[in-house]
C-alpha atoms as a PDB file:
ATOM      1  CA  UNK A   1     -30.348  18.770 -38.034  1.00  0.00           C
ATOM      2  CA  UNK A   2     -26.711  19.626 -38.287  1.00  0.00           C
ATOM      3  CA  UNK A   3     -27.125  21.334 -34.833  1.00  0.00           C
ATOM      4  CA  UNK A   4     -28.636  18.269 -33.338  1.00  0.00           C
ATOM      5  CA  UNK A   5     -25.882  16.027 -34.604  1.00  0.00           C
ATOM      6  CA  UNK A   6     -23.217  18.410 -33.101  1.00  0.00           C
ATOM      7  CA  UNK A   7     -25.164  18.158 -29.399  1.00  0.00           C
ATOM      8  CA  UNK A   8     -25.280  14.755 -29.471  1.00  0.00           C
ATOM      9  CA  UNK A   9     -21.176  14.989 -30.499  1.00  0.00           C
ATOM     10  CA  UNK A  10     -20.987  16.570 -27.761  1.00  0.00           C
ATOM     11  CA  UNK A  11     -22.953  14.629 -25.212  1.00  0.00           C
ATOM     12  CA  UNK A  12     -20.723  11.886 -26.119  1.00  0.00           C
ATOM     13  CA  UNK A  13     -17.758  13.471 -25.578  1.00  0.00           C
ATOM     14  CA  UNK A  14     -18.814  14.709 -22.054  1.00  0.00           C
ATOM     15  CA  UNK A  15     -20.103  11.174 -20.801  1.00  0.00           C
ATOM     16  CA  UNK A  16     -16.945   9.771 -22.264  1.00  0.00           C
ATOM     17  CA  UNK A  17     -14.722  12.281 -20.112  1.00  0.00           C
ATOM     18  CA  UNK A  18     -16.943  11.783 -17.328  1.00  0.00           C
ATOM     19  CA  UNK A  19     -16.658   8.235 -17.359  1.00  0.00           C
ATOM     20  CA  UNK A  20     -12.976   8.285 -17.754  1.00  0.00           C
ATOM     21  CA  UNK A  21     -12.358  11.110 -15.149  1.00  0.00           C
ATOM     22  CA  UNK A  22     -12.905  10.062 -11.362  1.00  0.00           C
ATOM     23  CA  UNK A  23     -12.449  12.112  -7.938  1.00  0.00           C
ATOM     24  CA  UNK A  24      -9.154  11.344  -6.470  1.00  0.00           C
ATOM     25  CA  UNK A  25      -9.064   8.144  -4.878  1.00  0.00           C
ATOM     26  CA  UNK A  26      -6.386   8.308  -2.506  1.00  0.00           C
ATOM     27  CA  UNK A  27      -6.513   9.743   1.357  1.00  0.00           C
ATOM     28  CA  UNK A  28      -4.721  12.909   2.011  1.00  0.00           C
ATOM     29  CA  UNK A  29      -0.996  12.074   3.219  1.00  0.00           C
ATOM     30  CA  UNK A  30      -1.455  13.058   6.835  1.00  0.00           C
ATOM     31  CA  UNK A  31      -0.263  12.082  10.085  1.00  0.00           C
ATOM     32  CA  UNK A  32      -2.993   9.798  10.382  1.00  0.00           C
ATOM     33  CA  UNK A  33      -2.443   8.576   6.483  1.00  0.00           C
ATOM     34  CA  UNK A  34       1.362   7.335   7.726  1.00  0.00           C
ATOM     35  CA  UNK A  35       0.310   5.528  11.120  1.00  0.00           C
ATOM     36  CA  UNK A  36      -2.422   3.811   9.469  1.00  0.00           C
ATOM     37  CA  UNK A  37      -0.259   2.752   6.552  1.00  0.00           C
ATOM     38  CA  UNK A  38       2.788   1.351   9.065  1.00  0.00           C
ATOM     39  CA  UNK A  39      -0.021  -0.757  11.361  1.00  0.00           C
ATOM     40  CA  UNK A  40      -1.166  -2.170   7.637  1.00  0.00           C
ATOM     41  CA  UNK A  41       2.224  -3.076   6.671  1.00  0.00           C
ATOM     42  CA  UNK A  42       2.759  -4.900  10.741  1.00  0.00           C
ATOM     43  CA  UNK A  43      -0.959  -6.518  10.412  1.00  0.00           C
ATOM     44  CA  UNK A  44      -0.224  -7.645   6.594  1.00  0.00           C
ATOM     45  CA  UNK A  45       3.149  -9.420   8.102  1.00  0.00           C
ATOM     46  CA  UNK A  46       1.721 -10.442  11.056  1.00  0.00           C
ATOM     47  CA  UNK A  47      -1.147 -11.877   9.461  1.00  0.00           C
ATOM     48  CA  UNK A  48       0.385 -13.839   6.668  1.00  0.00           C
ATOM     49  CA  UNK A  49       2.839 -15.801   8.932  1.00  0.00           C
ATOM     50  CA  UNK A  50      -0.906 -16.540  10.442  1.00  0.00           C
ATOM     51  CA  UNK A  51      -2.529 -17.737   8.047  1.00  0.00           C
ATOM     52  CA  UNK A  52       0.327 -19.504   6.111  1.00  0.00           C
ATOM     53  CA  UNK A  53       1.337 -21.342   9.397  1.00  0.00           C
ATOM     54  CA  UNK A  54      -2.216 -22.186  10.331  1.00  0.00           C
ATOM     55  CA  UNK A  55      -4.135 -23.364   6.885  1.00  0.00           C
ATOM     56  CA  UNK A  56      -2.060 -24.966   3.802  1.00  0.00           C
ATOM     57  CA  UNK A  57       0.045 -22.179   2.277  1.00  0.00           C
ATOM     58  CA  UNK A  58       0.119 -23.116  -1.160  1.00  0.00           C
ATOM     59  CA  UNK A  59      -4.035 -22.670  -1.114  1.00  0.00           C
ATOM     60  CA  UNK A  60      -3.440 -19.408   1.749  1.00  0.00           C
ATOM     61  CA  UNK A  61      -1.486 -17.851  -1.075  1.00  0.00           C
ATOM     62  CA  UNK A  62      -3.740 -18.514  -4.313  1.00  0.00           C
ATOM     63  CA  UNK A  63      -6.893 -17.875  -1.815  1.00  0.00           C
ATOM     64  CA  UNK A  64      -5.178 -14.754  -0.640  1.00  0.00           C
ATOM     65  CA  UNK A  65      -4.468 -13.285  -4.051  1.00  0.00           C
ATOM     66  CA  UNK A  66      -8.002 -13.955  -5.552  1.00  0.00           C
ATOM     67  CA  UNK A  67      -9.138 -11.620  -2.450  1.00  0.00           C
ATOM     68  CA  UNK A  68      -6.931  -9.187  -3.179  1.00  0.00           C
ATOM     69  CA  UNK A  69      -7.229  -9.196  -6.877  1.00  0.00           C
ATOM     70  CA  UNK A  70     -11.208  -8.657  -6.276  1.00  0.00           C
ATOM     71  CA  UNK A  71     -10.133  -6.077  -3.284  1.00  0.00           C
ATOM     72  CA  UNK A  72      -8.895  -3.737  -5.971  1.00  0.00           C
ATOM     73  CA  UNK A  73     -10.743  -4.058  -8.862  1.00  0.00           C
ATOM     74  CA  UNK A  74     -13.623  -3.544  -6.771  1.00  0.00           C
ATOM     75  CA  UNK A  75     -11.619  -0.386  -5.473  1.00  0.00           C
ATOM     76  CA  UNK A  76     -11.070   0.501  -9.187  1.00  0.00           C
ATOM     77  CA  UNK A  77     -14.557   0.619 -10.169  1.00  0.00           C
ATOM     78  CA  UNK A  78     -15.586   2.736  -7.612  1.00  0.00           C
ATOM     79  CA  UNK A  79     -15.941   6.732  -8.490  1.00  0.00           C
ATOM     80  CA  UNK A  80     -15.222   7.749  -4.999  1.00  0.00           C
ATOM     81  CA  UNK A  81     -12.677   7.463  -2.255  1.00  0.00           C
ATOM     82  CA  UNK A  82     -14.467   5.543   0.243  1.00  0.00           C
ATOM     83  CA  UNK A  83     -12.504   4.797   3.880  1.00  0.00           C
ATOM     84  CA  UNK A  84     -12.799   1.231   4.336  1.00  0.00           C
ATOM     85  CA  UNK A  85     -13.087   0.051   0.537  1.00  0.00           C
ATOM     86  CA  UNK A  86      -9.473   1.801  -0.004  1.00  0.00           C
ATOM     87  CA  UNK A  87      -7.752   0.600   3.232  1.00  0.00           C
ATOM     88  CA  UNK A  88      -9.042  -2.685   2.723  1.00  0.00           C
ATOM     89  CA  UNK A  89      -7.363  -3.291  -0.394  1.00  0.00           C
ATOM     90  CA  UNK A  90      -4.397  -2.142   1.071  1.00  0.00           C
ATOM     91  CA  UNK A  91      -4.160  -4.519   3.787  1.00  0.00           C
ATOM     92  CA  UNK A  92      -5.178  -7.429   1.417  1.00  0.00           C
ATOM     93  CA  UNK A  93      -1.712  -6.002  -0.574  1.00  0.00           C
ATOM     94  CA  UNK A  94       0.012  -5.988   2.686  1.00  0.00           C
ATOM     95  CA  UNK A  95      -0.688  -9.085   3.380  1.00  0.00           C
ATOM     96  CA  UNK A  96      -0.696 -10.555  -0.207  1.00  0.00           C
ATOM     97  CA  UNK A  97       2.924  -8.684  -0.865  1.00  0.00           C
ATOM     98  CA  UNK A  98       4.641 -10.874   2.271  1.00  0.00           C
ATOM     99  CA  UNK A  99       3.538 -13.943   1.137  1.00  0.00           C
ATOM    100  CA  UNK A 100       4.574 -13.426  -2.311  1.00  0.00           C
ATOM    101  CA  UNK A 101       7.309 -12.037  -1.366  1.00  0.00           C
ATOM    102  CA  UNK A 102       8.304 -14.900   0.851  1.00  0.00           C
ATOM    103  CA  UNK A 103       7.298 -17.692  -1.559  1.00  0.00           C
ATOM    104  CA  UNK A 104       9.840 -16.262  -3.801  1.00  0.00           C
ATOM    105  CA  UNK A 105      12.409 -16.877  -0.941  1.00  0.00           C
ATOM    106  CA  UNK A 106      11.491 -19.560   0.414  1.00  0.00           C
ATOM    107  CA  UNK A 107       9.685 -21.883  -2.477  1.00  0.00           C
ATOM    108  CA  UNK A 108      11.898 -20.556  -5.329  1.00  0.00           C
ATOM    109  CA  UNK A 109      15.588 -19.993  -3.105  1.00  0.00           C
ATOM    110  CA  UNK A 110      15.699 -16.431  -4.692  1.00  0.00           C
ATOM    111  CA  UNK A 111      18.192 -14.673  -2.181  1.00  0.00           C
ATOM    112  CA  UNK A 112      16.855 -11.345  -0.600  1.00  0.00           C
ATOM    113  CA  UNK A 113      19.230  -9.203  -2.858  1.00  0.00           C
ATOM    114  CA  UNK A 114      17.916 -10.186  -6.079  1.00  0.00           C
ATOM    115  CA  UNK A 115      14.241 -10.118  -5.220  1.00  0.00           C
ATOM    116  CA  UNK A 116      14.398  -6.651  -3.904  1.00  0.00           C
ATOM    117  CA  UNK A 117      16.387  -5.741  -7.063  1.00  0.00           C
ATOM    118  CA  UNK A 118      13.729  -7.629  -9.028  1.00  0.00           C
ATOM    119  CA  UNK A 119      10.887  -5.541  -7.365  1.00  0.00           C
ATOM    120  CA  UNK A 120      12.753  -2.211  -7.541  1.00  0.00           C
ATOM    121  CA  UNK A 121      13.561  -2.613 -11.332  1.00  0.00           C
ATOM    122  CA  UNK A 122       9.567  -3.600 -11.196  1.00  0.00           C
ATOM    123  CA  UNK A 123       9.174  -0.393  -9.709  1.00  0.00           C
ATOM    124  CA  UNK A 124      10.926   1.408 -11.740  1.00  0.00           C
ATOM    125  CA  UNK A 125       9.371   0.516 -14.938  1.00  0.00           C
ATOM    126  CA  UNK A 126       6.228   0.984 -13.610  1.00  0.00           C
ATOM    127  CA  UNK A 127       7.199   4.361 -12.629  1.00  0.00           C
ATOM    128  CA  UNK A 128       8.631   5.242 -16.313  1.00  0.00           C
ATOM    129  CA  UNK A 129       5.363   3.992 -18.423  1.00  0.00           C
ATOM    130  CA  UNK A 130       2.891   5.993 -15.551  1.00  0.00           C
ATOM    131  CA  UNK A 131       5.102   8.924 -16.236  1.00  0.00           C
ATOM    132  CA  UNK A 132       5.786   8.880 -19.516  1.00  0.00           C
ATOM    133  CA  UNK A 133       1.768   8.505 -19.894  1.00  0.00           C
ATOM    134  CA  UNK A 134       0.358  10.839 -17.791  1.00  0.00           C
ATOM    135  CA  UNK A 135       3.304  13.316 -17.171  1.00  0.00           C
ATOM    136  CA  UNK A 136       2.854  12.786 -13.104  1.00  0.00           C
ATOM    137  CA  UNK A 137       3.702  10.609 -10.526  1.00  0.00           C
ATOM    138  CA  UNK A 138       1.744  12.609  -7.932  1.00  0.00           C
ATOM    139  CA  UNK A 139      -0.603  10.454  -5.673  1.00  0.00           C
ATOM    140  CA  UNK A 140      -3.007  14.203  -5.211  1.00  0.00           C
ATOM    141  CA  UNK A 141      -3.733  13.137  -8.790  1.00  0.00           C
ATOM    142  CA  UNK A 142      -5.063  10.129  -9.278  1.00  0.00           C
ATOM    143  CA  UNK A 143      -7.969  11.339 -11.202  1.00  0.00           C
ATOM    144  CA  UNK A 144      -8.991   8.261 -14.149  1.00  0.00           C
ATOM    145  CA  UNK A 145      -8.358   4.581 -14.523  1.00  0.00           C
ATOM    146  CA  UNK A 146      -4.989   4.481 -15.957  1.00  0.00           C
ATOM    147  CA  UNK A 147      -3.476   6.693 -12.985  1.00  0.00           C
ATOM    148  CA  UNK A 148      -5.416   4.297 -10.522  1.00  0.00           C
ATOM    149  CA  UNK A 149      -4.171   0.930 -12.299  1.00  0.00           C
ATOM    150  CA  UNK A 150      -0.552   2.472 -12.193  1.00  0.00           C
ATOM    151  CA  UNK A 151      -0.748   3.228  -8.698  1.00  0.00           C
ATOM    152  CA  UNK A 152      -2.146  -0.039  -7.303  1.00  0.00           C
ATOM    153  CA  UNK A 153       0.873  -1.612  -9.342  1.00  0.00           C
ATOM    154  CA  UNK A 154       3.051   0.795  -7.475  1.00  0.00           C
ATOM    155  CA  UNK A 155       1.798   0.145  -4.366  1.00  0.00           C
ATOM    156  CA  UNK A 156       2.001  -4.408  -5.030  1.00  0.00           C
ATOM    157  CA  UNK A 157       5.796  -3.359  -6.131  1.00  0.00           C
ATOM    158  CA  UNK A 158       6.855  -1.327  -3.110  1.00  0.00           C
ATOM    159  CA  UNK A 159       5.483  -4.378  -0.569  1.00  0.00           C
ATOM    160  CA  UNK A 160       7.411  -6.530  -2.295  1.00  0.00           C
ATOM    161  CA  UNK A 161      10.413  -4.416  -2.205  1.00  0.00           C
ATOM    162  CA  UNK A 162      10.189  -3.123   1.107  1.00  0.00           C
ATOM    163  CA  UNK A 163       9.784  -7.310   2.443  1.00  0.00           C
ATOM    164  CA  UNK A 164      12.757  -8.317   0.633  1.00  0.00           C
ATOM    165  CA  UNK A 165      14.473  -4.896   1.628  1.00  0.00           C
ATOM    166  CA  UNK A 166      13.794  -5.409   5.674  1.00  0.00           C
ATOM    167  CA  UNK A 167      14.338  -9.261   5.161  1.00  0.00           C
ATOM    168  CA  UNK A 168      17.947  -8.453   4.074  1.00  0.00           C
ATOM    169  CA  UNK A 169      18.738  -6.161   6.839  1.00  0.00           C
ATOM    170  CA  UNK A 170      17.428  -8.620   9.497  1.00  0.00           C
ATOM    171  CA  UNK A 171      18.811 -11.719   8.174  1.00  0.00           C
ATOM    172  CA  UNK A 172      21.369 -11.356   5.676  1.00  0.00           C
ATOM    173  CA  UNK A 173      23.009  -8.215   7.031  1.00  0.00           C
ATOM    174  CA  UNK A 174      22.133  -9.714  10.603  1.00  0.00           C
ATOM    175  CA  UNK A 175      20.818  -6.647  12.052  1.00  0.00           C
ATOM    176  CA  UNK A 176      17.867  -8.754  13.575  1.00  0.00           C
ATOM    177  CA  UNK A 177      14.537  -7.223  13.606  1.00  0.00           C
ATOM    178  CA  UNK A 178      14.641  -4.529  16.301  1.00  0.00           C
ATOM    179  CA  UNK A 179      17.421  -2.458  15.056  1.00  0.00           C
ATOM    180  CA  UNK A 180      16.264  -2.490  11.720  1.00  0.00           C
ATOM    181  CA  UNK A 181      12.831  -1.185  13.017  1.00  0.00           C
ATOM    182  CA  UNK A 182      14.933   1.543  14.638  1.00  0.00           C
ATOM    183  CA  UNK A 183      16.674   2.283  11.270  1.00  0.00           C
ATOM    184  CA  UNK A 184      14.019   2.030   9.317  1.00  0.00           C
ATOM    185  CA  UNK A 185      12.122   4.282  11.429  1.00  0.00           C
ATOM    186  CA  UNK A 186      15.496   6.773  11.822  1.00  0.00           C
ATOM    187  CA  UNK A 187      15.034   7.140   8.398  1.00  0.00           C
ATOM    188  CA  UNK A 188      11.189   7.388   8.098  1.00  0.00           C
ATOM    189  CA  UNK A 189      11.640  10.325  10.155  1.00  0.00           C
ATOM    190  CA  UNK A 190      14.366  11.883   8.151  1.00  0.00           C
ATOM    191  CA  UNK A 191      12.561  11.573   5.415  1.00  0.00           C
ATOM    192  CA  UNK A 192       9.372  12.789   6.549  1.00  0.00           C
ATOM    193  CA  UNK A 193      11.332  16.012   7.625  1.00  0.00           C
ATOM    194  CA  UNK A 194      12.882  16.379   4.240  1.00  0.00           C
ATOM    195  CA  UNK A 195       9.109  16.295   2.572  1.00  0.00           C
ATOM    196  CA  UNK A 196       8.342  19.270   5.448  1.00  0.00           C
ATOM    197  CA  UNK A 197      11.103  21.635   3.870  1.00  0.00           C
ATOM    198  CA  UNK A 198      11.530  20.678  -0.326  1.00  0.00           C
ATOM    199  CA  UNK A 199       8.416  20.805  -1.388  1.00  0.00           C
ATOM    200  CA  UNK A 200       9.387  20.861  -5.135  1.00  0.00           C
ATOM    201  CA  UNK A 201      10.553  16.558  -3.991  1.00  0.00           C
ATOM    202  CA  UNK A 202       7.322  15.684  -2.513  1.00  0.00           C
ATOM    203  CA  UNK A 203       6.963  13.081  -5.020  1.00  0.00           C
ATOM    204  CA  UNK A 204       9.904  11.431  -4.659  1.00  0.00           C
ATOM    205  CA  UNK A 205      10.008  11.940  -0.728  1.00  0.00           C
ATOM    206  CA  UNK A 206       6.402  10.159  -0.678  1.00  0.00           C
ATOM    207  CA  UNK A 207       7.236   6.999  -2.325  1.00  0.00           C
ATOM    208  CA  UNK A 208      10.621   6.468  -0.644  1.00  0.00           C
ATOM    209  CA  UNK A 209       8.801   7.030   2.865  1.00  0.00           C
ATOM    210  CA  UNK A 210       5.955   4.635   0.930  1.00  0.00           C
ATOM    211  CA  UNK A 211       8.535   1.936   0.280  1.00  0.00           C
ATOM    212  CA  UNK A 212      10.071   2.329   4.380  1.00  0.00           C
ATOM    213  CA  UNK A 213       6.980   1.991   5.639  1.00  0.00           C
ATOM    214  CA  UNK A 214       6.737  -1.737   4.749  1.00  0.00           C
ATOM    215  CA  UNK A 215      10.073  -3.032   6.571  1.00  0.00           C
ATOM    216  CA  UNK A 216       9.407  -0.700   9.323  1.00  0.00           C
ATOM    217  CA  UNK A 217       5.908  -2.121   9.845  1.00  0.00           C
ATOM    218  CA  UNK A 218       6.974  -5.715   9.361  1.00  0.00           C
ATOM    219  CA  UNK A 219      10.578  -5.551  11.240  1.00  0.00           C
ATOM    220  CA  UNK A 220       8.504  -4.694  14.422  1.00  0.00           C
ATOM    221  CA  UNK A 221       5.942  -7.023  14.202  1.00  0.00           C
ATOM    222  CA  UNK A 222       8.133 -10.023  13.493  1.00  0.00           C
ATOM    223  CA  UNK A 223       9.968  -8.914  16.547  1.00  0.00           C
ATOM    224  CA  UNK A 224       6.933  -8.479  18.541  1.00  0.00           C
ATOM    225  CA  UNK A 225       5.947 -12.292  17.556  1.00  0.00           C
ATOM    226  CA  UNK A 226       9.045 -13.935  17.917  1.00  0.00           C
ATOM    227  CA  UNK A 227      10.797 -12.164  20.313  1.00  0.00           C
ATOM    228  CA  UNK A 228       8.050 -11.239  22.509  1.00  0.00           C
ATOM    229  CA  UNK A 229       5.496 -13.969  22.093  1.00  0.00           C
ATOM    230  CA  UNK A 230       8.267 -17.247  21.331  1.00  0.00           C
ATOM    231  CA  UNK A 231       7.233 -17.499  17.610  1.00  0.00           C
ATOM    232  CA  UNK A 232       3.252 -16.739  17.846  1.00  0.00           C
ATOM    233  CA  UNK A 233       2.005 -14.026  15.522  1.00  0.00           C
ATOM    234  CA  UNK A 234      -1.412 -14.967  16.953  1.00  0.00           C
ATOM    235  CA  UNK A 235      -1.768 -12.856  19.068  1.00  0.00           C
ATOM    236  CA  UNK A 236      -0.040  -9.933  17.316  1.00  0.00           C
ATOM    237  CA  UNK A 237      -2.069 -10.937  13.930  1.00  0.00           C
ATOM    238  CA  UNK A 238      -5.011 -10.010  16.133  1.00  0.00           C
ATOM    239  CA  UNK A 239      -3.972  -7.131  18.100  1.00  0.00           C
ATOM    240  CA  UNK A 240      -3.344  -5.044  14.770  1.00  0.00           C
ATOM    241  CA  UNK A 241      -6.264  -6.069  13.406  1.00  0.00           C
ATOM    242  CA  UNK A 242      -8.119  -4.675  16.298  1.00  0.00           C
ATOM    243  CA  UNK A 243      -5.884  -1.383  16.059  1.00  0.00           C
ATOM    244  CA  UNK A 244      -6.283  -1.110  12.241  1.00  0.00           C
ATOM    245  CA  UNK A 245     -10.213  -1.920  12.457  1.00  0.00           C
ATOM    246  CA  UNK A 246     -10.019   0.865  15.290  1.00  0.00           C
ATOM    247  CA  UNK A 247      -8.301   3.504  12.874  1.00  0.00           C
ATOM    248  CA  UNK A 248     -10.739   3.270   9.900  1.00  0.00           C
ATOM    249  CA  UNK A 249     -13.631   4.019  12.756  1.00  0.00           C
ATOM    250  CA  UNK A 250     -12.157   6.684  14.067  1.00  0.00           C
ATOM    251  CA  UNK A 251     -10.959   7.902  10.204  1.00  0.00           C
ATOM    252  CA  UNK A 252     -14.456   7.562   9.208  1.00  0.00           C
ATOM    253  CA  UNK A 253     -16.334   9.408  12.274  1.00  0.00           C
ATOM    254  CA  UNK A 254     -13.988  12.380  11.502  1.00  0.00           C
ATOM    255  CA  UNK A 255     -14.604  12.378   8.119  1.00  0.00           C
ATOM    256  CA  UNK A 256     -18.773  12.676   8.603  1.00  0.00           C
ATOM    257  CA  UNK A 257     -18.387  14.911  11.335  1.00  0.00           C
ATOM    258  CA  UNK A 258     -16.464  17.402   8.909  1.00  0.00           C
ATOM    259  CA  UNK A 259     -18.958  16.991   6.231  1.00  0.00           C
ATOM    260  CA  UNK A 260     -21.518  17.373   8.594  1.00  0.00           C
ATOM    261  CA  UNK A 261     -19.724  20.822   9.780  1.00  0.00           C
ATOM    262  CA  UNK A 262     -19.424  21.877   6.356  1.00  0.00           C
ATOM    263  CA  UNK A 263     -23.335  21.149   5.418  1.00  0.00           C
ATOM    264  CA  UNK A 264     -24.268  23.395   8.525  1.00  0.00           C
END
């Protein structure tokens, strides 16, 4: 009896770890990781200067964050990394982020500086309390619910920052939006270098590049749209869409034809 009661102790236990502990949800930072991330962030620009132009942008933005709300909760729940569930909810972010961002600009008069000091103090916090819970800030282990719920907060925080961050270079510091895409890819690069040789600051080397990645995206497609195309993200919207859709195919095929290769 007393046996019995122990092995159904036990059983609990183990479906109660089990249900808390998940496989890592979050692609390997490759190559292909960082190129698919920077076309997000230019689609997510691109795309919410479409929408927000062509439909009502008080409903664009409510409609938009109901979509993404749902894009990672649904992301949440899942057990498994899954290609086009996780990217997916990124680009909703991406494209949730800028028009949050810019409402707070634009609707509320916030100037550039103190949103981005808002979101980085955001950040920060968020940073602290995921630490100071789980002792790691490591995106290789994002292995239960809290981690996962920390890390989609990090990654809202860091589009917000990084739209306010390459709005002030281009506007405020009047750098317009081609050289800050060449600075904020100059410094991409650096830092991408700097991951190569100190291992021991991957972490922090990750989410600065993370944070970049946003104004670098989004400095090049605003310049591709209004410098290019007189004011049309149109056809820019569409064009990364295509390139991002185009990604995720070719991210997926790889992945079965490994797992294929390592079933034979």
């Amino acid at each position: 009896m007393v046996r019995s009661l122990n092995d159904q102790s036990i059983s609990k236990e183990v479906k109660k770890i089990d249900q808390d502990t998940i496989l890592n949800k979050v692609p390997a930072v490759t190559v292909m990781f960082w190129i698919t991330k920077i076309v997000s962030t230019a689609m997510g620009e691109s795309m919410s200067d479409f929408l927000s132009r062509t439909f009502n942008p008080y409903v664009t933005v409510i409609l938009t964050g109901i979509i993404t709300f749902f894009a990672i909760i649904y992301q949440i729940r899942r057990r498994r990394y899954h290609i086009f569930f996780y990217w997916i909810a990124v680009a909703m972010v991406a494209i949730f982020g800028t028009m949050l961002a810019d409402s707070i600009h634009i609707v509320l008069r916030i100037p550039y500086a103190i949103s981005a000091t808002a979101f980085l103090l955001l950040l920060g916090f968020n940073f602290y309390f995921w630490y100071r819970s789980e002792k790691t800030l490591s995106v290789h282990e994002i292995t239960n619910r809290k981690r996962e719920i920390f890390y989609w907060f990090s990654i809202l925080f860091t589009f917000g920052l990084g739209t306010a961050l390459g709005d002030y270079t281009a506007y405020v510091l009047r750098w317009g939006t081609l050289i800050s895409t060449f600075v904020f890819l100059a410094v991409f690069i650096v830092l991408m270098i700097w991951r190569m040789f100190a291992k021991n600051l991957e972490v922090l080397t990750f989410w600065l590049a993370y944070v970049l990645t946003r104004p670098l995206g989004a400095s090049f497609a605003d310049w591709s749209s209004y410098r290019l195309l007189d004011q049309d993200p149109t056809i820019v919207a569409i064009f990364l869409l295509v390139i991002f859709i185009c990604l995720l195919i070719f991210m997926a095929t790889k992945r079965t034809i490994n797992v294929n290769k390592q079933n034979f």
